[in-house]
C-alpha atoms as a PDB file:
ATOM      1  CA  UNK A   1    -236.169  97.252 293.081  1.00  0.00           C
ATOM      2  CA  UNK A   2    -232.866  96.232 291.105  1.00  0.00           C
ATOM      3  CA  UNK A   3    -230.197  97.773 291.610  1.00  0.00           C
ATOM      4  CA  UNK A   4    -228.739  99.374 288.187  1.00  0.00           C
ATOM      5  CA  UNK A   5    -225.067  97.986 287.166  1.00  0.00           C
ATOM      6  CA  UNK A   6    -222.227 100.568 286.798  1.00  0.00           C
ATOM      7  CA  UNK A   7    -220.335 100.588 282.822  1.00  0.00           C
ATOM      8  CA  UNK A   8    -217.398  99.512 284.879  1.00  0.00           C
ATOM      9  CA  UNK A   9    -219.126  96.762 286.275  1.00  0.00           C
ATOM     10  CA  UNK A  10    -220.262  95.553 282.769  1.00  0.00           C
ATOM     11  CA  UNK A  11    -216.753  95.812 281.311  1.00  0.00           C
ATOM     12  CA  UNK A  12    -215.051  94.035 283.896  1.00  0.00           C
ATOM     13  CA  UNK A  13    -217.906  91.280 283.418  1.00  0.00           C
ATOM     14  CA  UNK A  14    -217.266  90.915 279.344  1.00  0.00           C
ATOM     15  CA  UNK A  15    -213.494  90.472 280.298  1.00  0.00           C
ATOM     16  CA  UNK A  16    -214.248  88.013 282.409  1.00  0.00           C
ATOM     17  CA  UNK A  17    -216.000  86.334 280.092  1.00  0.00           C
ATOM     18  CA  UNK A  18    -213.510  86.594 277.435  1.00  0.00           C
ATOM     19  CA  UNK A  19    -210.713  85.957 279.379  1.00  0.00           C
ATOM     20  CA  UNK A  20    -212.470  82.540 280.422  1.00  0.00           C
ATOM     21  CA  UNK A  21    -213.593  81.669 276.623  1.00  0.00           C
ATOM     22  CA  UNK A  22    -210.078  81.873 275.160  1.00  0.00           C
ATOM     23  CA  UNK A  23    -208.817  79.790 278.276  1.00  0.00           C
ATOM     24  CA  UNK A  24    -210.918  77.080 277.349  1.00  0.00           C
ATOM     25  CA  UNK A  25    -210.610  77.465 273.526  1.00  0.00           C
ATOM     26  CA  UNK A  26    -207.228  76.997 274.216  1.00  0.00           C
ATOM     27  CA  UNK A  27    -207.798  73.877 276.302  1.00  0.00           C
ATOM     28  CA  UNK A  28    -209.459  72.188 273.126  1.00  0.00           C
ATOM     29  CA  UNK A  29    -206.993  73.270 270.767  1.00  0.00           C
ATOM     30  CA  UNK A  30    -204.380  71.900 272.885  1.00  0.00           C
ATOM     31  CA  UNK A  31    -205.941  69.040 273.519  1.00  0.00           C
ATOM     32  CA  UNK A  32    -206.430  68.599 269.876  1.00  0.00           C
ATOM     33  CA  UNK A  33    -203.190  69.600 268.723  1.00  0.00           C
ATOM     34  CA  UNK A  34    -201.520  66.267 271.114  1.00  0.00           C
ATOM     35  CA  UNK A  35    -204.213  64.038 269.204  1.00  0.00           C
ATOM     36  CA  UNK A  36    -202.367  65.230 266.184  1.00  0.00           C
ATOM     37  CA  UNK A  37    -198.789  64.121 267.474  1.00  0.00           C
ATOM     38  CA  UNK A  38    -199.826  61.175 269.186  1.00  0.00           C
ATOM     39  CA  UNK A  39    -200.493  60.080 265.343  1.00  0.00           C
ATOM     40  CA  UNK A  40    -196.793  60.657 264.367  1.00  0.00           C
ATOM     41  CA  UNK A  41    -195.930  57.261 265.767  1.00  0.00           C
ATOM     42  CA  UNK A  42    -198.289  55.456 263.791  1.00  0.00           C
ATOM     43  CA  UNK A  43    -196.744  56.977 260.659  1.00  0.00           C
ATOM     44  CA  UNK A  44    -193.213  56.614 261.905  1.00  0.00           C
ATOM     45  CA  UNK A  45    -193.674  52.700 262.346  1.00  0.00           C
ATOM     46  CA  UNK A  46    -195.632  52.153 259.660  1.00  0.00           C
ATOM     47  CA  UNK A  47    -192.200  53.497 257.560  1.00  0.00           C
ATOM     48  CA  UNK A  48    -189.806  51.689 259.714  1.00  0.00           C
ATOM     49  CA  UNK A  49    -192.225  48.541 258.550  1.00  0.00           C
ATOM     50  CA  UNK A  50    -191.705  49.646 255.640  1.00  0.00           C
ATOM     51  CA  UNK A  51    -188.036  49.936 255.523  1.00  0.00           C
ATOM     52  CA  UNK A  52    -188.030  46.090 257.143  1.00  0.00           C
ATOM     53  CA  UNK A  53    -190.358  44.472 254.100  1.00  0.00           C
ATOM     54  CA  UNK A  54    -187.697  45.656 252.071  1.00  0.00           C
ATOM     55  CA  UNK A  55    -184.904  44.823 253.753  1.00  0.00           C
ATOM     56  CA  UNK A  56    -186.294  40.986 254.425  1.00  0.00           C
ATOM     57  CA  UNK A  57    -187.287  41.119 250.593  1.00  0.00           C
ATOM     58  CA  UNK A  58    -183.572  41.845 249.291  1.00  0.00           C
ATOM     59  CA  UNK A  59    -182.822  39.549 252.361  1.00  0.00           C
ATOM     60  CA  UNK A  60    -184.785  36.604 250.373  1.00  0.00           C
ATOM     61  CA  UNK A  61    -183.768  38.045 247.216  1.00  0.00           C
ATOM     62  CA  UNK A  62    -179.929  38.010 247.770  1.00  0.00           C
ATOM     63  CA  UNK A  63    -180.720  33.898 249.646  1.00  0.00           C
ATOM     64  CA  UNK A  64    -182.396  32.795 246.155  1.00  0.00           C
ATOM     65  CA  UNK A  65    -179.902  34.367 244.097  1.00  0.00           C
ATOM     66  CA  UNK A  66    -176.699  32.373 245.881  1.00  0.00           C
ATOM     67  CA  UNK A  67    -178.707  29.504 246.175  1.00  0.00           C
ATOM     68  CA  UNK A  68    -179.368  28.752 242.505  1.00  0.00           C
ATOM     69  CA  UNK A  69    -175.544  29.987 241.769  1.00  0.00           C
ATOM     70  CA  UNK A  70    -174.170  27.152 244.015  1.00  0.00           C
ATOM     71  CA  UNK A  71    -176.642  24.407 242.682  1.00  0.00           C
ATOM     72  CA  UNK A  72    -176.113  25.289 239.240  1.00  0.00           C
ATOM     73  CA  UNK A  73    -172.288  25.468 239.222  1.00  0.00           C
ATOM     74  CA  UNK A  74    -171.933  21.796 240.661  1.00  0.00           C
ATOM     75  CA  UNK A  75    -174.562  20.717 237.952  1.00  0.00           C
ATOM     76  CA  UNK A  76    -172.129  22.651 234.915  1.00  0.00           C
ATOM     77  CA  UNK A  77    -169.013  20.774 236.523  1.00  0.00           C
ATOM     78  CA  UNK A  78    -171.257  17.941 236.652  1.00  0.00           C
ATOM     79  CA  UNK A  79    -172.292  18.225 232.788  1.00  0.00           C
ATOM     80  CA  UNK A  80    -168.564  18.677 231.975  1.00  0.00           C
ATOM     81  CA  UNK A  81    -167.927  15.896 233.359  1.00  0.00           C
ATOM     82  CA  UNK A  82    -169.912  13.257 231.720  1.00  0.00           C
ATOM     83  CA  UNK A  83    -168.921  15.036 228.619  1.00  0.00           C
ATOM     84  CA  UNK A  84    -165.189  14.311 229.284  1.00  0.00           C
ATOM     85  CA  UNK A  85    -165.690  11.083 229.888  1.00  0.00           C
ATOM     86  CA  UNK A  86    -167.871  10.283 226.643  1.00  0.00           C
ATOM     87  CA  UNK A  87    -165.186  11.700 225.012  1.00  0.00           C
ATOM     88  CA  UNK A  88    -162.726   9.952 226.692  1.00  0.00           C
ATOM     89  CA  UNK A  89    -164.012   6.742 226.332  1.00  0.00           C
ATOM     90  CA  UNK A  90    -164.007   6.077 222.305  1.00  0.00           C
ATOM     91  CA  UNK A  91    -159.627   6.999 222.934  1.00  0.00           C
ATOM     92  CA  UNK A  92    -159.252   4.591 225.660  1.00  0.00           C
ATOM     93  CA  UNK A  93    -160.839   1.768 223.175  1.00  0.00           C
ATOM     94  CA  UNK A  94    -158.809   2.441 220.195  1.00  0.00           C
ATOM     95  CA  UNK A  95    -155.384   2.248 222.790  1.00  0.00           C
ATOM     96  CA  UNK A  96    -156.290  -1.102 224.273  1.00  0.00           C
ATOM     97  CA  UNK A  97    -155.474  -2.846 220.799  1.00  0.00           C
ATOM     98  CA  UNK A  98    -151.995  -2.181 220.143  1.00  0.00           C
ATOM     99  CA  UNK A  99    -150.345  -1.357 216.750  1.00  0.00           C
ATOM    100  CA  UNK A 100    -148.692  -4.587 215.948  1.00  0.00           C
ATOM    101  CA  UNK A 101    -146.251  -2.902 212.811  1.00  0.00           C
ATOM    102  CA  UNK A 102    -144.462  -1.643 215.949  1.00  0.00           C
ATOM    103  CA  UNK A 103    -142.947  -5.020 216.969  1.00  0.00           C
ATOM    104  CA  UNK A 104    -141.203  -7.353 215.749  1.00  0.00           C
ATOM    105  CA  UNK A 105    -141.116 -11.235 215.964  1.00  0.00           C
ATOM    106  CA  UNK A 106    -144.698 -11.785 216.759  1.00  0.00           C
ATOM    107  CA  UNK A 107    -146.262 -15.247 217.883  1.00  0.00           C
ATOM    108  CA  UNK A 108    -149.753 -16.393 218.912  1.00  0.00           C
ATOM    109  CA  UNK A 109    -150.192 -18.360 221.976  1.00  0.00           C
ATOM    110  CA  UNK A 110    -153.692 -19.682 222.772  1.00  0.00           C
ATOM    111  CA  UNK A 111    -154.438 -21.483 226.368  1.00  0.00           C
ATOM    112  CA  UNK A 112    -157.174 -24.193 226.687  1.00  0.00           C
ATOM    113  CA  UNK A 113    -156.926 -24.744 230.176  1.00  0.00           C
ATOM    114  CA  UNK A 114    -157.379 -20.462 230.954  1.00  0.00           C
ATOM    115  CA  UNK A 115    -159.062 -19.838 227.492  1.00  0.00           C
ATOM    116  CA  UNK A 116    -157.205 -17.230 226.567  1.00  0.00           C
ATOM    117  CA  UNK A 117    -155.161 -16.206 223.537  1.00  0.00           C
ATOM    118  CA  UNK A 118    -151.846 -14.102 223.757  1.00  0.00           C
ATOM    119  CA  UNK A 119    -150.092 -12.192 221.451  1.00  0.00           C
ATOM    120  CA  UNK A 120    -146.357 -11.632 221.850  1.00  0.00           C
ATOM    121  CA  UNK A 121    -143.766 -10.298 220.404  1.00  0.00           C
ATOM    122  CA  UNK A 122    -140.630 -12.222 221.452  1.00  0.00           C
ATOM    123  CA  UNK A 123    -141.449 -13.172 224.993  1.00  0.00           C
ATOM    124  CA  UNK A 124    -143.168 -10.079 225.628  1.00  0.00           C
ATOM    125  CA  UNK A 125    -147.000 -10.437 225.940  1.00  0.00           C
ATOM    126  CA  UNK A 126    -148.523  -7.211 223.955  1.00  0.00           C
ATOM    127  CA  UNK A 127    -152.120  -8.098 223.935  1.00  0.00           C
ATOM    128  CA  UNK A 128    -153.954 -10.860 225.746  1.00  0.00           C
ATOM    129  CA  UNK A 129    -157.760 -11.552 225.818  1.00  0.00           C
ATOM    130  CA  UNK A 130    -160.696 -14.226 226.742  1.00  0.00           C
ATOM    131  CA  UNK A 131    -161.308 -16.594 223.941  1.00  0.00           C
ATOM    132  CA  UNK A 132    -164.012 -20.092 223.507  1.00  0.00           C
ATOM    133  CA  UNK A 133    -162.020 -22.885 222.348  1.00  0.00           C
ATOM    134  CA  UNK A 134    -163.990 -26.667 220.909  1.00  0.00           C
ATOM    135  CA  UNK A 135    -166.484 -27.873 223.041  1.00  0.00           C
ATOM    136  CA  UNK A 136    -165.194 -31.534 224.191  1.00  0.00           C
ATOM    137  CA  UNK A 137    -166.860 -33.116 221.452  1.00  0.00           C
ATOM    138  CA  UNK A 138    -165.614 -30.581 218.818  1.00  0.00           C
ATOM    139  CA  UNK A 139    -162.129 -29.954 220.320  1.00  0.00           C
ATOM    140  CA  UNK A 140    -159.720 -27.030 219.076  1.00  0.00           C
ATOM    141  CA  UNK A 141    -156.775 -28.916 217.492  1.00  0.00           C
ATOM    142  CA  UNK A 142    -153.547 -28.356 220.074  1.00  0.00           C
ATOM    143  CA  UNK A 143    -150.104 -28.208 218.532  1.00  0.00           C
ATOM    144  CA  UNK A 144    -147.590 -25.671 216.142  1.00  0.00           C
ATOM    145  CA  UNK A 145    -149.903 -23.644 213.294  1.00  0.00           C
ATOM    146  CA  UNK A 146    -149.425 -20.518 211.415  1.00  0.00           C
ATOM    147  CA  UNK A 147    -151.624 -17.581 210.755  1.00  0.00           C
ATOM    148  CA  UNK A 148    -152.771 -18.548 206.658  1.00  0.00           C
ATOM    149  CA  UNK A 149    -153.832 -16.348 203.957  1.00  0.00           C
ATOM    150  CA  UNK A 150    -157.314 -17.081 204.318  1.00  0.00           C
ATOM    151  CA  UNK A 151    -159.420 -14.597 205.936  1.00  0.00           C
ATOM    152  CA  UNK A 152    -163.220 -13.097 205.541  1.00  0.00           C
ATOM    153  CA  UNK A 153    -165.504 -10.528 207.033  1.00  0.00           C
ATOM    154  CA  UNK A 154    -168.465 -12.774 207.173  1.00  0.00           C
ATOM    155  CA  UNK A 155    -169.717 -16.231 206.736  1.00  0.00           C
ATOM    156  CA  UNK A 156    -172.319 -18.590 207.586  1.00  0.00           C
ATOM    157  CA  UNK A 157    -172.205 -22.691 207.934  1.00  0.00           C
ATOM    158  CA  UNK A 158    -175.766 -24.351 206.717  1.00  0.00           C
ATOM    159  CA  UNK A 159    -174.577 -27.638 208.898  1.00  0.00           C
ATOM    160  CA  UNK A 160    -174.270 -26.345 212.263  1.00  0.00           C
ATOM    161  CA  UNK A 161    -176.780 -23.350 211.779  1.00  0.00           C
ATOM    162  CA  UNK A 162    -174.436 -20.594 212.898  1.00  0.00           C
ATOM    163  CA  UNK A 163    -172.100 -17.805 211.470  1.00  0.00           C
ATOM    164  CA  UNK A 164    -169.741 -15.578 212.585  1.00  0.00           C
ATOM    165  CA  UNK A 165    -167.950 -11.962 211.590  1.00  0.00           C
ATOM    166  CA  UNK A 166    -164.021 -11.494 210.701  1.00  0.00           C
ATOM    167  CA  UNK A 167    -162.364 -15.071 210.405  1.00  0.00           C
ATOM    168  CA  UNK A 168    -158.858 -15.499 209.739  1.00  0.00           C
ATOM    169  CA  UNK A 169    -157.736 -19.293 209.213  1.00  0.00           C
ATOM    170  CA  UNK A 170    -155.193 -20.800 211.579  1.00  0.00           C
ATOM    171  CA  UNK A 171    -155.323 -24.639 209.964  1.00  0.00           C
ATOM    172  CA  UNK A 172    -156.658 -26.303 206.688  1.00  0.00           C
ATOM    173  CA  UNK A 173    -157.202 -23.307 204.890  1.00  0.00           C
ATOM    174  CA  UNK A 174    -160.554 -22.702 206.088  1.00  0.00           C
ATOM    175  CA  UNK A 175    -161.391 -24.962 208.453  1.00  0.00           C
ATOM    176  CA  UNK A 176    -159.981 -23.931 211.995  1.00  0.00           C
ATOM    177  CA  UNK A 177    -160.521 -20.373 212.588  1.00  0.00           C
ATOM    178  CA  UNK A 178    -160.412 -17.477 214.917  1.00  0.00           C
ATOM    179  CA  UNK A 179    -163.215 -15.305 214.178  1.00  0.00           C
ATOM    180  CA  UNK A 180    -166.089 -13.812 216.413  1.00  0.00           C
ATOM    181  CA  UNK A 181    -169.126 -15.093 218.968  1.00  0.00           C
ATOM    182  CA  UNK A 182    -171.550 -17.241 216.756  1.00  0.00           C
ATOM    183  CA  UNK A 183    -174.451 -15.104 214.448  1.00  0.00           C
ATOM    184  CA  UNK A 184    -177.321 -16.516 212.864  1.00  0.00           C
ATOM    185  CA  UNK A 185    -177.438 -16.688 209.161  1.00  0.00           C
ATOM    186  CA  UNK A 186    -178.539 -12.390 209.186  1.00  0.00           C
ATOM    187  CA  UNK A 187    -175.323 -11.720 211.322  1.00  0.00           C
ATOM    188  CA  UNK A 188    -176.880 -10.980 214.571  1.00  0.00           C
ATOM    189  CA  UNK A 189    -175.011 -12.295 217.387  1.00  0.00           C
ATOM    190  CA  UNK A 190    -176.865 -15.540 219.216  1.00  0.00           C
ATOM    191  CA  UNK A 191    -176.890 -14.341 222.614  1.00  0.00           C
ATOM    192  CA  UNK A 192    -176.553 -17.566 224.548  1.00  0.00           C
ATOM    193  CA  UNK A 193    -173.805 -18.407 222.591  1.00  0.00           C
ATOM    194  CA  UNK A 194    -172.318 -14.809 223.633  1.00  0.00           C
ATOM    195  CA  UNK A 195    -172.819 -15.881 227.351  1.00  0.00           C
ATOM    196  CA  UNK A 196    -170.348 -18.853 226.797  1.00  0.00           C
ATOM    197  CA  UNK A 197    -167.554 -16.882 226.569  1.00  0.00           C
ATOM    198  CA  UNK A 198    -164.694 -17.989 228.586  1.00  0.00           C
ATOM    199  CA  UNK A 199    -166.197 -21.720 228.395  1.00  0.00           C
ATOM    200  CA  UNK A 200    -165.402 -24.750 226.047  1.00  0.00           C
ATOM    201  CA  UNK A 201    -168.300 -24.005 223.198  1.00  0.00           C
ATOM    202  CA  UNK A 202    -166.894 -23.958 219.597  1.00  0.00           C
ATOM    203  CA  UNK A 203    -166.749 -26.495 217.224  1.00  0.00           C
ATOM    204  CA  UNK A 204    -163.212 -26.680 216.681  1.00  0.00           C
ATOM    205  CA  UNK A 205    -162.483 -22.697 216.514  1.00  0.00           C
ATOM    206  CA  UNK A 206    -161.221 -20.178 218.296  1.00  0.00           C
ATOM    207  CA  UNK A 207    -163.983 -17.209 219.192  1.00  0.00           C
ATOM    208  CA  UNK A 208    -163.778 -13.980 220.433  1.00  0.00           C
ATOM    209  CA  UNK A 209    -165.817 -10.531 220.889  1.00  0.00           C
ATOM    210  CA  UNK A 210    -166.448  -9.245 217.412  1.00  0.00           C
ATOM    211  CA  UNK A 211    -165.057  -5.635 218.186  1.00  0.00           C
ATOM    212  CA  UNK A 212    -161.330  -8.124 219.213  1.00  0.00           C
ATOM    213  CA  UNK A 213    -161.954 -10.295 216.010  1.00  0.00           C
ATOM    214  CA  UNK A 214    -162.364  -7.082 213.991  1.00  0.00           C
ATOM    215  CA  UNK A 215    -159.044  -5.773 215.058  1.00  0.00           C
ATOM    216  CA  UNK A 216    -157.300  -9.138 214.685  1.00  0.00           C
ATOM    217  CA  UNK A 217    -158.702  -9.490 211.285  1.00  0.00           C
ATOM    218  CA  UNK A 218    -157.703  -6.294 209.939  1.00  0.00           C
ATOM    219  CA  UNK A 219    -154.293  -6.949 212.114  1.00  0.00           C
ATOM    220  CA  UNK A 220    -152.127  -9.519 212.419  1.00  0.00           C
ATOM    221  CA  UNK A 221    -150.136 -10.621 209.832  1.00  0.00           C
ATOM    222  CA  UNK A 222    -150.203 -14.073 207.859  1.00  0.00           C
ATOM    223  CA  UNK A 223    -147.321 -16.977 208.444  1.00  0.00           C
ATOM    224  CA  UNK A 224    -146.702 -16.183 211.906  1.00  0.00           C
ATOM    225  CA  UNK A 225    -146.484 -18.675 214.503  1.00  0.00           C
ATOM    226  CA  UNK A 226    -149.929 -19.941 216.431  1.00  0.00           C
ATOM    227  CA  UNK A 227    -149.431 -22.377 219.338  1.00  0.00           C
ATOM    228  CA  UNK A 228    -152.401 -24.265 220.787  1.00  0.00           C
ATOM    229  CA  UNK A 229    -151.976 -26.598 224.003  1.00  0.00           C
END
């Protein structure tokens, strides 16, 4: 026969059971609540990754920005450069021929041993430069000359098959002259003649580079002296 259970019994079972319910409620909240934290980490290094990327990417930033700054300020120096000098270059020309109305008692003086003619004014060489005299079987005529009146920008000989620019006559009024490296009859400048410069090659006159013959031409004066030995 079973025994009946007192009211106090049965109310001291319930809290029993209630007591042990919340315990382990609380157990699985707790237990959920570190799951929770335990993911604060994850989110606290994914932000310091973060914070990295972008400090590495205004790293590479700030690397590419002085890199192209000191390769293009070399180049613009570089650029200012070549610029100088092209400028330069047309100044330093014009100076190497000097302006003969500045001196007085000017002579010629050309050398067929050195091939070279001279300008001077007393004993004073102003200008001096590399020159083709005769050929041995056409020589340059050697002796005292003066600068004549004659003088051209152009001309061409049928006989011998060449021409040259800027002649000024030195003897026979025509004849002997100093004028630039041999052209062909349309003025262009035979090029293995050009490479003779400096050697024996003319037929009796005295050559030089056009841009010299130019200047002479336009230059020096008639009736002074020209010696030849």
């Amino acid at each position: 026969m079973r025994q009946k259970r007192s009211p106090i019994t049965l109310i001291i079972i319930v809290v029993v059971f209630l007591l042990v319910g919340g315990y382990a409620t609380y157990q699985v909240l707790g237990k959920t609540g570190a799951g929770k934290e335990a993911g604060k980490p994850t989110v606290t290094v994914a932000k310091k990754t973060s914070t990295e990327d972008k400090e590495v990417s205004s790293s590479v930033a700030s690397t590419t920005s002085v890199e192209v700054t000191q390769e293009e300020t070399p180049l613009t120096e570089q650029v200012a450069d070549t610029a100088s000098v092209a400028t330069d270059a047309p100044r330093q020309e014009e100076s190497f021929y000097p302006d003969l109305a500045q001196y007085n008692d000017l002579s010629i003086k050309v050398s067929i041993a050195e091939q070279k003619m001279s300008i001077l004014s007393g004993n004073q060489v102003i200008f001096s430069t590399t020159v083709s005299t005769g050929a041995p079987e056409s020589p340059t005529p050697t002796g005292q000359f003066i600068i004549e009146p004659e003088r051209g920008d152009f001309f061409f000989n049928e006989a011998s098959g060449e021409g040259a620019y800027y002649w000024v006559s030195f003897k026979d009024h025509g004849l002997y002259l100093f004028h630039s490296l041999p052209t062909d009859r349309y003025g262009n400048e035979i090029p293995e003649e050009a490479a003779r410069l400096g050697m024996p090659s003319s037929h009796g006159c005295v050559r030089m580079p056009r841009e010299t013959a130019k200047w002479f031409y336009e230059n020096i004066p008639s009736a002074i002296p020209v010696q030849i030995n």
